[in-house]
C-alpha atoms as a PDB file:
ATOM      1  CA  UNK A   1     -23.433 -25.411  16.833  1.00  0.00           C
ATOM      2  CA  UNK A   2     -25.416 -24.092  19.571  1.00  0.00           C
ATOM      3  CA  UNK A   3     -28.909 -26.779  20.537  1.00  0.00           C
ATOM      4  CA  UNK A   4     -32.325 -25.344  21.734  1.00  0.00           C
ATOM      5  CA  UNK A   5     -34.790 -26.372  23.938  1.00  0.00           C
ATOM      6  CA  UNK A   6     -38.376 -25.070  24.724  1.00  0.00           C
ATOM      7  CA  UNK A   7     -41.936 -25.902  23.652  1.00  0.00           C
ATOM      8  CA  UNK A   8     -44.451 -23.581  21.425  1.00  0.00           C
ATOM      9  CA  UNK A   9     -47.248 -23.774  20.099  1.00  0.00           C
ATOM     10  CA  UNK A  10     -47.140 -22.806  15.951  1.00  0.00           C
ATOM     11  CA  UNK A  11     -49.231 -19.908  16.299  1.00  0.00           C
ATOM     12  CA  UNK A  12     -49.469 -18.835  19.729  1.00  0.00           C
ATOM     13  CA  UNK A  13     -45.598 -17.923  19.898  1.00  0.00           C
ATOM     14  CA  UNK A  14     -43.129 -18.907  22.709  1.00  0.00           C
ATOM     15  CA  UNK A  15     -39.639 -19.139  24.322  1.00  0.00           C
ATOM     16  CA  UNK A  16     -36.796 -21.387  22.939  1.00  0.00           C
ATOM     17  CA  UNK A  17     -33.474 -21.433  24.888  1.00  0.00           C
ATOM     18  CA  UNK A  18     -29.995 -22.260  22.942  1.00  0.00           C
ATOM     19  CA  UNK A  19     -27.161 -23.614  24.567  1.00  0.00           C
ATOM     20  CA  UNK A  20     -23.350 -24.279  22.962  1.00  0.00           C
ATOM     21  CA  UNK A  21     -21.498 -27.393  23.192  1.00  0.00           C
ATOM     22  CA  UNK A  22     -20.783 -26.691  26.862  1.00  0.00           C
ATOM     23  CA  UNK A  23     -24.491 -27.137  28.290  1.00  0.00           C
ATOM     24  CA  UNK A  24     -24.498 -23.210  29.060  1.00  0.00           C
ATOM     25  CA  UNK A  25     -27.326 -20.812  28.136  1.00  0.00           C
ATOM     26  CA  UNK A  26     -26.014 -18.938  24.739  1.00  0.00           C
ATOM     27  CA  UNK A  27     -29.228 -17.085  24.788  1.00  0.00           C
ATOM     28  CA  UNK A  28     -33.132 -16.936  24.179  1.00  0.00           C
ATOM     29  CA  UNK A  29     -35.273 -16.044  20.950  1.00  0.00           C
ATOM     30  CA  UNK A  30     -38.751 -15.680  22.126  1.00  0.00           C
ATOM     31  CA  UNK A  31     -41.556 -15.052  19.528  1.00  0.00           C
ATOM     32  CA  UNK A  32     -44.894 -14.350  19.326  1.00  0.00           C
ATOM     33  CA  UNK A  33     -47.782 -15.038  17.072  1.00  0.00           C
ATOM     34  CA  UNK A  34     -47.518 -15.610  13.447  1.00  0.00           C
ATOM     35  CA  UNK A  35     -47.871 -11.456  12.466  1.00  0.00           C
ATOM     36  CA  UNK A  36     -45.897 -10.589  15.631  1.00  0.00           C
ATOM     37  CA  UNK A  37     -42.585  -9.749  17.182  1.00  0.00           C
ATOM     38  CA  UNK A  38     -39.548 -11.840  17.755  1.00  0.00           C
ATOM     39  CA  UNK A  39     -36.516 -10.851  19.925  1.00  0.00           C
ATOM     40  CA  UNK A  40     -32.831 -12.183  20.410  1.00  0.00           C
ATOM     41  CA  UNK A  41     -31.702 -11.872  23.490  1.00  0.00           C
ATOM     42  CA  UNK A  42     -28.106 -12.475  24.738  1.00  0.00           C
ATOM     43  CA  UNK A  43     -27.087 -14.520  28.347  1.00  0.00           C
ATOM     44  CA  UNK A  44     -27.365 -11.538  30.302  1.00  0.00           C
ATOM     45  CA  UNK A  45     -30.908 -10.259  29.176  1.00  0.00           C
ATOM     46  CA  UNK A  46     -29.831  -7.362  27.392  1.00  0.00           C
ATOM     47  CA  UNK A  47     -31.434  -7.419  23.422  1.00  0.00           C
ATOM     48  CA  UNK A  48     -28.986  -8.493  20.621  1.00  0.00           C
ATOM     49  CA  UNK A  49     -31.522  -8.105  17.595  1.00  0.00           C
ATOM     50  CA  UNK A  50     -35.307  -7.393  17.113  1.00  0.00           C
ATOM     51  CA  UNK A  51     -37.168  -8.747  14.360  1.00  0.00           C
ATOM     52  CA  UNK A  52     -40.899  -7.792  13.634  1.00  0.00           C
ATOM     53  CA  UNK A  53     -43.922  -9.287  11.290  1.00  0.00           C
ATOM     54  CA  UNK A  54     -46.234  -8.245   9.804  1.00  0.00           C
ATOM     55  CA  UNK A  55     -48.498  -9.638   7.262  1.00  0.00           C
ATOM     56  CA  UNK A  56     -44.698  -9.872   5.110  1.00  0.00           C
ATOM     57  CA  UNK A  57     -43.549  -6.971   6.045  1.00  0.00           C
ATOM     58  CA  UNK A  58     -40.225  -6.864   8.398  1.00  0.00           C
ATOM     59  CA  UNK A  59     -38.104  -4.419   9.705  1.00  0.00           C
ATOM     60  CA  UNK A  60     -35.339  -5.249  12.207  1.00  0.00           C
ATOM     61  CA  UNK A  61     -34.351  -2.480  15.465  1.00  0.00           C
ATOM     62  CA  UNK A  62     -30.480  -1.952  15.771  1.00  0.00           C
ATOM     63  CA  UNK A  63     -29.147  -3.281  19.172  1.00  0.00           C
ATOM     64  CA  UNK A  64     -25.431  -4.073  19.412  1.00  0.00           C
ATOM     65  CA  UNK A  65     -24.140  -6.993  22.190  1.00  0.00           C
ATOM     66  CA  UNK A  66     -24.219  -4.821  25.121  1.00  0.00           C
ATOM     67  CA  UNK A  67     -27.795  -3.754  24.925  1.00  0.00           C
ATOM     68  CA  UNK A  68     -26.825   0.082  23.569  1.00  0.00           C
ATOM     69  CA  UNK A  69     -29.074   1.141  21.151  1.00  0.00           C
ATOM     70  CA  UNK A  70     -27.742   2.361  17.769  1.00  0.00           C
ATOM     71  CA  UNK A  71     -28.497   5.913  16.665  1.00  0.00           C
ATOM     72  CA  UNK A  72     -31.369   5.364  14.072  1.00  0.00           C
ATOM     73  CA  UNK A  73     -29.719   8.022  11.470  1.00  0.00           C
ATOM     74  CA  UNK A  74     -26.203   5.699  11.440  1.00  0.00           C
ATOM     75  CA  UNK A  75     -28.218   2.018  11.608  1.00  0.00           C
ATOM     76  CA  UNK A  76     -29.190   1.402   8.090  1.00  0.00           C
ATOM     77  CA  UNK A  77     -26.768   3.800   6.119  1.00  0.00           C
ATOM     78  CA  UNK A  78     -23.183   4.345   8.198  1.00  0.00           C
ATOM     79  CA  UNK A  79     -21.148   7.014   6.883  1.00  0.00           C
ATOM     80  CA  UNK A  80     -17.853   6.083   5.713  1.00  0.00           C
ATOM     81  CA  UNK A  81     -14.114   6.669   7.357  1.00  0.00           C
ATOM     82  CA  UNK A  82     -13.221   8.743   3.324  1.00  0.00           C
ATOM     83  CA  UNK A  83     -16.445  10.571   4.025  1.00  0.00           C
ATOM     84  CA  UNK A  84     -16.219  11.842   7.540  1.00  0.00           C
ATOM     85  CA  UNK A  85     -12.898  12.635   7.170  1.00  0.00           C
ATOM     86  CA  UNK A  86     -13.731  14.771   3.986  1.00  0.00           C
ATOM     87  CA  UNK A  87     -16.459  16.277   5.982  1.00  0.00           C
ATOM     88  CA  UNK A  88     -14.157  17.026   9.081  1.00  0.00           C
ATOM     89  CA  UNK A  89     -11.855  18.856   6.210  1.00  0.00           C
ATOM     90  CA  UNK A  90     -14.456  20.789   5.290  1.00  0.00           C
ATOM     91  CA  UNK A  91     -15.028  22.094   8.068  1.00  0.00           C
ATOM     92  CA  UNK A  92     -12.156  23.159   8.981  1.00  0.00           C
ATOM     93  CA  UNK A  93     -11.735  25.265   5.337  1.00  0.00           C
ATOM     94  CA  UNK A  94     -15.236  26.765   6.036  1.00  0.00           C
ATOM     95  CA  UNK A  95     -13.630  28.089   9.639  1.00  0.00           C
ATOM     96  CA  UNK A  96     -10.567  29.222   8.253  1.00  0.00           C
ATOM     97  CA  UNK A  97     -12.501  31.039   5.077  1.00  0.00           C
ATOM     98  CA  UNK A  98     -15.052  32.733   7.601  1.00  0.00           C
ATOM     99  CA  UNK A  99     -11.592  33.972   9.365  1.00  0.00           C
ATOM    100  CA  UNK A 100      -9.888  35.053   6.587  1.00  0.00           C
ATOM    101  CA  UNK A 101     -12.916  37.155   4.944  1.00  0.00           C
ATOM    102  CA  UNK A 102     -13.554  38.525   8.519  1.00  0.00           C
ATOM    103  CA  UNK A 103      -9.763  39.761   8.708  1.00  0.00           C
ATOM    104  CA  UNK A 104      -9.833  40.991   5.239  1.00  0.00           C
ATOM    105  CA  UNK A 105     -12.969  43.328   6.104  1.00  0.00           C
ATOM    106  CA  UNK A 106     -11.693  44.271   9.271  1.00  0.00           C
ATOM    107  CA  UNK A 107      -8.576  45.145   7.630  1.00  0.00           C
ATOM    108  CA  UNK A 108     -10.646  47.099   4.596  1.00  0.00           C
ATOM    109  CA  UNK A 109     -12.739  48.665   6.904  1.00  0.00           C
ATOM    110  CA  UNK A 110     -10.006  50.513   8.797  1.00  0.00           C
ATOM    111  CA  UNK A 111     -11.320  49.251  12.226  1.00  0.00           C
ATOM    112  CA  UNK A 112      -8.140  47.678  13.219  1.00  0.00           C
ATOM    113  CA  UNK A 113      -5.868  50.792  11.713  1.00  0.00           C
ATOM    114  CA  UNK A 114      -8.581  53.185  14.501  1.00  0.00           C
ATOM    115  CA  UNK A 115      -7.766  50.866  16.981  1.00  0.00           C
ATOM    116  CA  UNK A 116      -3.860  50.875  16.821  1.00  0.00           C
ATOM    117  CA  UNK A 117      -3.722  54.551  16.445  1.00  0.00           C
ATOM    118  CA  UNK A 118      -6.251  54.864  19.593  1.00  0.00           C
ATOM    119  CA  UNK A 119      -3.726  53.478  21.716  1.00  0.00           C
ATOM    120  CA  UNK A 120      -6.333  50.576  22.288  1.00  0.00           C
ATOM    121  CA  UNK A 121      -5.052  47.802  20.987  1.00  0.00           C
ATOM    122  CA  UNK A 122      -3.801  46.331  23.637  1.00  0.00           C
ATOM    123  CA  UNK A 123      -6.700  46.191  26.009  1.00  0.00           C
ATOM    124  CA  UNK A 124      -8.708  45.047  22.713  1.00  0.00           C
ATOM    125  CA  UNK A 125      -6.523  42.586  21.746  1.00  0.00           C
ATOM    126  CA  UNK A 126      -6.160  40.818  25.212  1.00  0.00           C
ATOM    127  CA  UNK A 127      -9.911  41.830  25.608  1.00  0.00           C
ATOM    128  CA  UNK A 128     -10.754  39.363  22.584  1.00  0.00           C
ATOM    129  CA  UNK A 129      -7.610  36.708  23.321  1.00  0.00           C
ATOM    130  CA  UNK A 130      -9.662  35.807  26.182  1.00  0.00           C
ATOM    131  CA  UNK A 131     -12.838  35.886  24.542  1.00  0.00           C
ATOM    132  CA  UNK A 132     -10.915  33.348  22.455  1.00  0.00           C
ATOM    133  CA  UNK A 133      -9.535  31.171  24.889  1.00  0.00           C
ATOM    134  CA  UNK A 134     -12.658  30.805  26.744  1.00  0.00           C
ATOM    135  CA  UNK A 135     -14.999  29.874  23.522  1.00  0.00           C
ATOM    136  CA  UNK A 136     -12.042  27.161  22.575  1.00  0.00           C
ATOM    137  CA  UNK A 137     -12.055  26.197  26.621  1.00  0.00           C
ATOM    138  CA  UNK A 138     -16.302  25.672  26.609  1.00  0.00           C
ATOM    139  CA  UNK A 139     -15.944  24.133  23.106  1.00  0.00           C
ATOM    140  CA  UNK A 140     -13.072  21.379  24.439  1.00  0.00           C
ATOM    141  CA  UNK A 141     -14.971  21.200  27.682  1.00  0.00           C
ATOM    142  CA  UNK A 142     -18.830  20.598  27.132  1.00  0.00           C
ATOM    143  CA  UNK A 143     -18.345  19.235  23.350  1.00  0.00           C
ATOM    144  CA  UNK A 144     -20.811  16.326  24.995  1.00  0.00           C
ATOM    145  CA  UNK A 145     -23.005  18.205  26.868  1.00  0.00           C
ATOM    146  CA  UNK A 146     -24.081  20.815  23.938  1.00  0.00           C
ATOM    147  CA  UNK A 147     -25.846  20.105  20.803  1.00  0.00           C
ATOM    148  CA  UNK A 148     -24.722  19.280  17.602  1.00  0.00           C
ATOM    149  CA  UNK A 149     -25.559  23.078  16.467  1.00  0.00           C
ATOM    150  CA  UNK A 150     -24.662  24.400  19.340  1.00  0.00           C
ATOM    151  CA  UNK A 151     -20.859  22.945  18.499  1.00  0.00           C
ATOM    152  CA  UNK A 152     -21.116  24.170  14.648  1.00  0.00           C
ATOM    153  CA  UNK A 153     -21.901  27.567  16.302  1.00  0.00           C
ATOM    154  CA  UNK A 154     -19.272  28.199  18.513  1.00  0.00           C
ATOM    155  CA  UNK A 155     -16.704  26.536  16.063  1.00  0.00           C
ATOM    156  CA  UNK A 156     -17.804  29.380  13.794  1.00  0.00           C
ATOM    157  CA  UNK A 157     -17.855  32.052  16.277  1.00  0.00           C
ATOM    158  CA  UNK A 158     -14.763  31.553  17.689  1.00  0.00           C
ATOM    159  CA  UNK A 159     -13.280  31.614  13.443  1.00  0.00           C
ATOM    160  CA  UNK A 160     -14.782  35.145  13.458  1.00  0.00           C
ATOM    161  CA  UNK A 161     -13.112  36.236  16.609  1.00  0.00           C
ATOM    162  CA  UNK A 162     -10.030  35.021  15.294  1.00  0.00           C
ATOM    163  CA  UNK A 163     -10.086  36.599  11.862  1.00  0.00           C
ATOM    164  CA  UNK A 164     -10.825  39.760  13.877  1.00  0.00           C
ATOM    165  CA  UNK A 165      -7.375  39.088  15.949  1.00  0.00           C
ATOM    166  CA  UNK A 166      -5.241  38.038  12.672  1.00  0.00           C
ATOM    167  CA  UNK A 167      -6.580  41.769  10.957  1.00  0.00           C
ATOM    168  CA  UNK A 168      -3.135  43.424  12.380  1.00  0.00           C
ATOM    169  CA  UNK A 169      -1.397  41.101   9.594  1.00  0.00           C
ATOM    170  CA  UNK A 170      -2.660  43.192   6.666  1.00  0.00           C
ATOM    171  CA  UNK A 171      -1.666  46.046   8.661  1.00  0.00           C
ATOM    172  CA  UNK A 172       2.366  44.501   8.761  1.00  0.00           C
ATOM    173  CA  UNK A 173       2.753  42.390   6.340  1.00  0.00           C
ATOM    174  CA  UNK A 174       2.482  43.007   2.653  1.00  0.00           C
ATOM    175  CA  UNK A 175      -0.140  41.356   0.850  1.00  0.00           C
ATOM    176  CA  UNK A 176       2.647  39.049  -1.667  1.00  0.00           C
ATOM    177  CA  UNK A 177       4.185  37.835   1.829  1.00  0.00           C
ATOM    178  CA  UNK A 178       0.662  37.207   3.279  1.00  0.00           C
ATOM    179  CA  UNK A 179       0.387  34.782   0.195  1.00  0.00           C
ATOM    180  CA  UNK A 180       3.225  32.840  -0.057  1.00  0.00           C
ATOM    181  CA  UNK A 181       3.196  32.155   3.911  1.00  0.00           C
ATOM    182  CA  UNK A 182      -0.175  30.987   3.565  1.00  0.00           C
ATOM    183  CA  UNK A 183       0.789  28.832   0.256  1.00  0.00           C
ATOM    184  CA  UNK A 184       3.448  27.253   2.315  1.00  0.00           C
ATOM    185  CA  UNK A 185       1.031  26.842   5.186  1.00  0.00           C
ATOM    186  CA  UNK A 186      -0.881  24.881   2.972  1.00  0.00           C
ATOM    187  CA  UNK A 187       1.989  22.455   1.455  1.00  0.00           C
ATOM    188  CA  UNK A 188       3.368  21.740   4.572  1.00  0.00           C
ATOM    189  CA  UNK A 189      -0.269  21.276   6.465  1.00  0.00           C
ATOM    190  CA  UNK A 190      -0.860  18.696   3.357  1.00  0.00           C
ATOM    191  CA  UNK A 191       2.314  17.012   3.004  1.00  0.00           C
ATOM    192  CA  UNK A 192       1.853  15.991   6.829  1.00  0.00           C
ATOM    193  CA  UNK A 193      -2.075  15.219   6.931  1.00  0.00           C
ATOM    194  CA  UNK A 194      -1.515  13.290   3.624  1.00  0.00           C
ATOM    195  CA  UNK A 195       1.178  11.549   5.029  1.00  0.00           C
ATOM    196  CA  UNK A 196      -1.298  10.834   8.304  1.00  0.00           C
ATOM    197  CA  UNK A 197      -3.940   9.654   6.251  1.00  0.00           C
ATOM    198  CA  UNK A 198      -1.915   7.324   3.488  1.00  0.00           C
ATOM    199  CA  UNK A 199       0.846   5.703   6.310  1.00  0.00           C
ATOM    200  CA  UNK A 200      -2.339   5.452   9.383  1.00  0.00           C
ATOM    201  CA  UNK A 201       0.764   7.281  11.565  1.00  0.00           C
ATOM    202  CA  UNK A 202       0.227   6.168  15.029  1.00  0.00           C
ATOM    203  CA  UNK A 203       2.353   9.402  17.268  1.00  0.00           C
ATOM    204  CA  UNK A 204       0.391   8.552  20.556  1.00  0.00           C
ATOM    205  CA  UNK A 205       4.353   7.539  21.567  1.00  0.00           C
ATOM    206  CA  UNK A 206       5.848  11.102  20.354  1.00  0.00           C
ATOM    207  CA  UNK A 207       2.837  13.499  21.625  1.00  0.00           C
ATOM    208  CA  UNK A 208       4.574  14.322  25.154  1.00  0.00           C
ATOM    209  CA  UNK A 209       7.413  15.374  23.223  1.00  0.00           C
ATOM    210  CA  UNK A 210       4.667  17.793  20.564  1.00  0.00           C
ATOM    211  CA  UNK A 211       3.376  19.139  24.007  1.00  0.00           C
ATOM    212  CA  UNK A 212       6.781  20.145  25.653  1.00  0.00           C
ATOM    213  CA  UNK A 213       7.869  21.532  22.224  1.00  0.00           C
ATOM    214  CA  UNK A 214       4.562  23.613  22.896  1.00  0.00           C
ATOM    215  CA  UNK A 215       4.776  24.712  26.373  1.00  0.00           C
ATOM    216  CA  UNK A 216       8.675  25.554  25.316  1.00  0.00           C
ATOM    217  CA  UNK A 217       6.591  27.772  22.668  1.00  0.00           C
ATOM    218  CA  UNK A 218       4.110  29.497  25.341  1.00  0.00           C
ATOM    219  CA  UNK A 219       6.966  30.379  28.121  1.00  0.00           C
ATOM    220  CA  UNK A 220       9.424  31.862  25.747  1.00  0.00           C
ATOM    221  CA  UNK A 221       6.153  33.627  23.387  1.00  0.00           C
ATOM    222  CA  UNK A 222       5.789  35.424  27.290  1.00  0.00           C
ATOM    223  CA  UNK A 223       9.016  36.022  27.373  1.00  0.00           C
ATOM    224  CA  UNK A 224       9.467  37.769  23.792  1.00  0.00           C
ATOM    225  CA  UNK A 225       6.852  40.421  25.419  1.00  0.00           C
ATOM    226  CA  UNK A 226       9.211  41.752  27.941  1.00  0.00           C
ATOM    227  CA  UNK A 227      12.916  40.916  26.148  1.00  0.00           C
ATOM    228  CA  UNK A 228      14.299  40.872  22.897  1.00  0.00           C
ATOM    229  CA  UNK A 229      14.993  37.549  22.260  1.00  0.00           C
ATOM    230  CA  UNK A 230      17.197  38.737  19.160  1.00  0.00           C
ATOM    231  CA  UNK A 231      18.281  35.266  17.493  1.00  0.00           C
ATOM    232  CA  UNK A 232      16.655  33.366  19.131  1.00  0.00           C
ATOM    233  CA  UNK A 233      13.563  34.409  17.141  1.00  0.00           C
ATOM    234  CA  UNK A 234      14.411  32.157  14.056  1.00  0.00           C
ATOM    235  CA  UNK A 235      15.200  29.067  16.050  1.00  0.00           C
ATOM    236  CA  UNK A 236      11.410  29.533  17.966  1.00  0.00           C
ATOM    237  CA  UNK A 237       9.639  30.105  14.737  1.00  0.00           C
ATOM    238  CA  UNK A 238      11.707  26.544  13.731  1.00  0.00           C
ATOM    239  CA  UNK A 239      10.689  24.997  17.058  1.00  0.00           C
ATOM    240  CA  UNK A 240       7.106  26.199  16.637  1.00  0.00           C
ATOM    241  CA  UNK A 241       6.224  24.810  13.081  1.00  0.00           C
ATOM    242  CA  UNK A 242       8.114  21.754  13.913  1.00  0.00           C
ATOM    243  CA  UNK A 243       5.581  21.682  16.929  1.00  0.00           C
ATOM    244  CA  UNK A 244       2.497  22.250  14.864  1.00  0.00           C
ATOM    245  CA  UNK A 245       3.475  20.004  11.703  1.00  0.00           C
ATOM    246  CA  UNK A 246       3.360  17.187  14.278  1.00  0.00           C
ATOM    247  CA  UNK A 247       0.440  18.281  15.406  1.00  0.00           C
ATOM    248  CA  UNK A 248      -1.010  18.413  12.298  1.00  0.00           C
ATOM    249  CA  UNK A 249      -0.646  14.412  11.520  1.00  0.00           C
ATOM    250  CA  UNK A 250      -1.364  13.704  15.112  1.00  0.00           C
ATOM    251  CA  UNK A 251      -4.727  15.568  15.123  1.00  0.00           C
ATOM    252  CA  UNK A 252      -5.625  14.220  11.501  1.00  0.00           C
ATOM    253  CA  UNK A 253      -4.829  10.351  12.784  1.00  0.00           C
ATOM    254  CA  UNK A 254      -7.211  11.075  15.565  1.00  0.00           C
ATOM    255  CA  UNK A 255      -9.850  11.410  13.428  1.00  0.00           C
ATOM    256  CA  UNK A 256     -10.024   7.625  12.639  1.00  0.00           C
ATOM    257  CA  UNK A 257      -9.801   7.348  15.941  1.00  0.00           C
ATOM    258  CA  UNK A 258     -12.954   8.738  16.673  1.00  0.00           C
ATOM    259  CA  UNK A 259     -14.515   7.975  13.894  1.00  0.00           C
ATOM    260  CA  UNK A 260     -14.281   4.267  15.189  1.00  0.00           C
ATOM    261  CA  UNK A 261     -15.500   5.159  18.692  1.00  0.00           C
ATOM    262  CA  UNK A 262     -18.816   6.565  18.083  1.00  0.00           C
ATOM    263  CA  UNK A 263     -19.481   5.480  14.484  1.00  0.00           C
ATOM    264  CA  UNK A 264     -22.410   3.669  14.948  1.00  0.00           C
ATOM    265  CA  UNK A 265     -23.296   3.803  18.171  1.00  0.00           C
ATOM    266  CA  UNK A 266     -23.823   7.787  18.613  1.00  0.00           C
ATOM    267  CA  UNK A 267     -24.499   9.525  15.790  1.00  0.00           C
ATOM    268  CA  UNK A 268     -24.877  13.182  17.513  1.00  0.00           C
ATOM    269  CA  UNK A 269     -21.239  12.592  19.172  1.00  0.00           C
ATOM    270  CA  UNK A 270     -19.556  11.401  15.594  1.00  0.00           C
ATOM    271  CA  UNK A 271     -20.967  14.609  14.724  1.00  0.00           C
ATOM    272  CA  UNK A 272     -19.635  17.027  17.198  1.00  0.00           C
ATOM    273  CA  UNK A 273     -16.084  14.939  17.394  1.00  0.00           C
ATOM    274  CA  UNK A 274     -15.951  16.183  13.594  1.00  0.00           C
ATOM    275  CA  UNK A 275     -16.257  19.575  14.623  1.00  0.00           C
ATOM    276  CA  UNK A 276     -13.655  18.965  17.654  1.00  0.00           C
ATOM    277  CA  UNK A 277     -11.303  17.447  15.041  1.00  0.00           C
ATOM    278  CA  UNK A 278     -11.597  20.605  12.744  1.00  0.00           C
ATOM    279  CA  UNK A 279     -10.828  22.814  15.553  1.00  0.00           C
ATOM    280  CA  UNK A 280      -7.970  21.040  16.288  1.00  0.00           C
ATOM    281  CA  UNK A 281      -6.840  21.538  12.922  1.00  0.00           C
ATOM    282  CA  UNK A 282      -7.951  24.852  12.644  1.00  0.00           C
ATOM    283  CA  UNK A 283      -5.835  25.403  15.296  1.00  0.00           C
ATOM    284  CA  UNK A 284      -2.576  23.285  13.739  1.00  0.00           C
ATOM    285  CA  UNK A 285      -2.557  25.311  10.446  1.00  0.00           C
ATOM    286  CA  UNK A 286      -3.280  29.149  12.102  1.00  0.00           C
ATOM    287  CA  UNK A 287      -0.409  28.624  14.237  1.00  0.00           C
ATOM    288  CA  UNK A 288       1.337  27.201  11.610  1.00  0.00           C
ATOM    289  CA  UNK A 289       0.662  30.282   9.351  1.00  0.00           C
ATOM    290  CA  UNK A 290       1.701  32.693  12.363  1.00  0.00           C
ATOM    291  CA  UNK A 291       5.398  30.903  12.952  1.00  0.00           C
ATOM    292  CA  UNK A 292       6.105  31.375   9.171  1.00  0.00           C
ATOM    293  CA  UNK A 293       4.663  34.883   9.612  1.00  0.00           C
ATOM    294  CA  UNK A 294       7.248  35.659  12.283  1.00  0.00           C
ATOM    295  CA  UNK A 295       9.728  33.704  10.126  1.00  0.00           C
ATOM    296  CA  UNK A 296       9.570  35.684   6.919  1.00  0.00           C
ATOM    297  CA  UNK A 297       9.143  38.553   9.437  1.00  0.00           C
ATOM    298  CA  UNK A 298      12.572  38.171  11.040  1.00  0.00           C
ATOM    299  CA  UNK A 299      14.828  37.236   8.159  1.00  0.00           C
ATOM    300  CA  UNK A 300      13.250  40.279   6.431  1.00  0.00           C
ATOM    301  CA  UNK A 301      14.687  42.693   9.775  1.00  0.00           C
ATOM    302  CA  UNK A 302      18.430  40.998   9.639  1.00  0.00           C
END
């Protein structure tokens, strides 16, 4: 029970001070006239509530305890934890469908066949790779500098640049392995995000180990360009969806982590964290798709 003290007239509005069971200062409601404004204030000044009149009609402004003021569009109607992850999820299928249709077309097209048998693909295909690796660097880097569209824009770009890379695939693979790679893509990728999702997995503990098992990936993926790596092949393509199925429930538990941090309080960055989270995943079930590639690819050479 917390008592007040102050003096005010009925109509002319005024300050009351409460204070706990202690004798200290648990904060002031001041108040003005009858059709006026009234305002909650914590200890240290900052605004815990705002309440207006008017003639009977109210509306209250959206402060939390620290002062912050809440994003208007998340105040009265806060999406849910179901819904923004559904939304994240969508995402990501509308960046790997752009990809996919791009790839097809290129692959249609005969672009990427010209290419090969111009003796350019190699300066192309490093040419975009780093086109690639800088949009996902700016994207990773500046997520909370740029706008929300900004974010959607460059998630889709980079998609596009991608599908462009992942044309050669049609070129090597036939179109019955190209399905049941990605329909085991998909099982797997849902097997471990479901089992993210239902269990809340917490894998903060076993991430060092998902980022060794990828820089393991990157040294001996340099390596493979210089060396036939002969058996080894098999056991990488093991190592590397290992790698990226744990990736896959790591990245989809971050999402609730996230989704607490700025729901609420920053509507804009809940926003863009959705589109960081489906680039993440993006990420998990294209490399994903590429080890079983390589898989299938090597057991059909032996």
């Amino acid at each position: 029970m917390a008592d007040y003290m102050g003096n005010s007239p009925e109509n002319n509005g005024g300050n009351y001070t409460y204070y706990n069971q202690n004798g200290n200062s648990a904060g002031n409601y001041n108040y003005g006239p009858e059709n006026g404004n009234y305002n909650y204030s914590m200890p240290n000044g900052n605004p815990s509530q705002s309440y207006q009149y008017n003639g009977g009609n109210s509306s209250f402004g959206n402060y939390d305890l620290n002062g912050f003021e809440k994003n208007t569009a998340y105040a009265g109607d806060r999406i849910s934890l179901s819904k923004y992850t559904a939304l994240t999820y969508l995402w990501m299928a509308a960046g790997l469908l752009l990809t996919f249709a791009v790839s097809f077309g290129v692959y249609r097209s005969g672009l990427m066949y010209s290419i090969i048998t111009g003796g350019l693909a190699i300066p192309v295909i490093i040419g975009v790779s780093v086109v690639e690796l800088a949009l996902v660097f700016i994207l990773a880097g500046r997520i909370n500098k740029m706008s929300v569209g900004a974010a959607r824009v460059m998630f889709f770009v980079y998609a596009a640049v991608n599908g462009f890379t992942l044309s050669v695939y049609f070129l090597r693979f036939d179109v019955m392995i190209l399905v049941y790679a990605f329909a085991a893509t998909a099982v797997l990728f849902a097997l471990m995000a479901g089992a993210s999702l239902i269990f809340k997995l917490q894998l903060d503990r076993i991430f060092p180990i998902l980022v060794f098992g990828l820089i393991t990936l990157i040294i001996f993926g340099v390596v493979g360009m210089f060396l036939n790596l002969g058996w080894l092949n098999i056991a990488i393509c093991y190592l590397g969806i290992a790698v990226f199925m744990g990736l896959t429930a790591y990245d989809t538990a971050k999402i609730r982590v996230l989704y607490e941090t700025y729901s609420g309080r920053d509507a804009a960055m809940l926003q863009k964290a959705s589109i960081y989270s489906a680039l993440q995943l993006y990420l998990d079930f294209i490399n994903l798709l590429l080890y079983i590639l390589r898989l299938f690819g090597s057991k059909s050479n032996d």
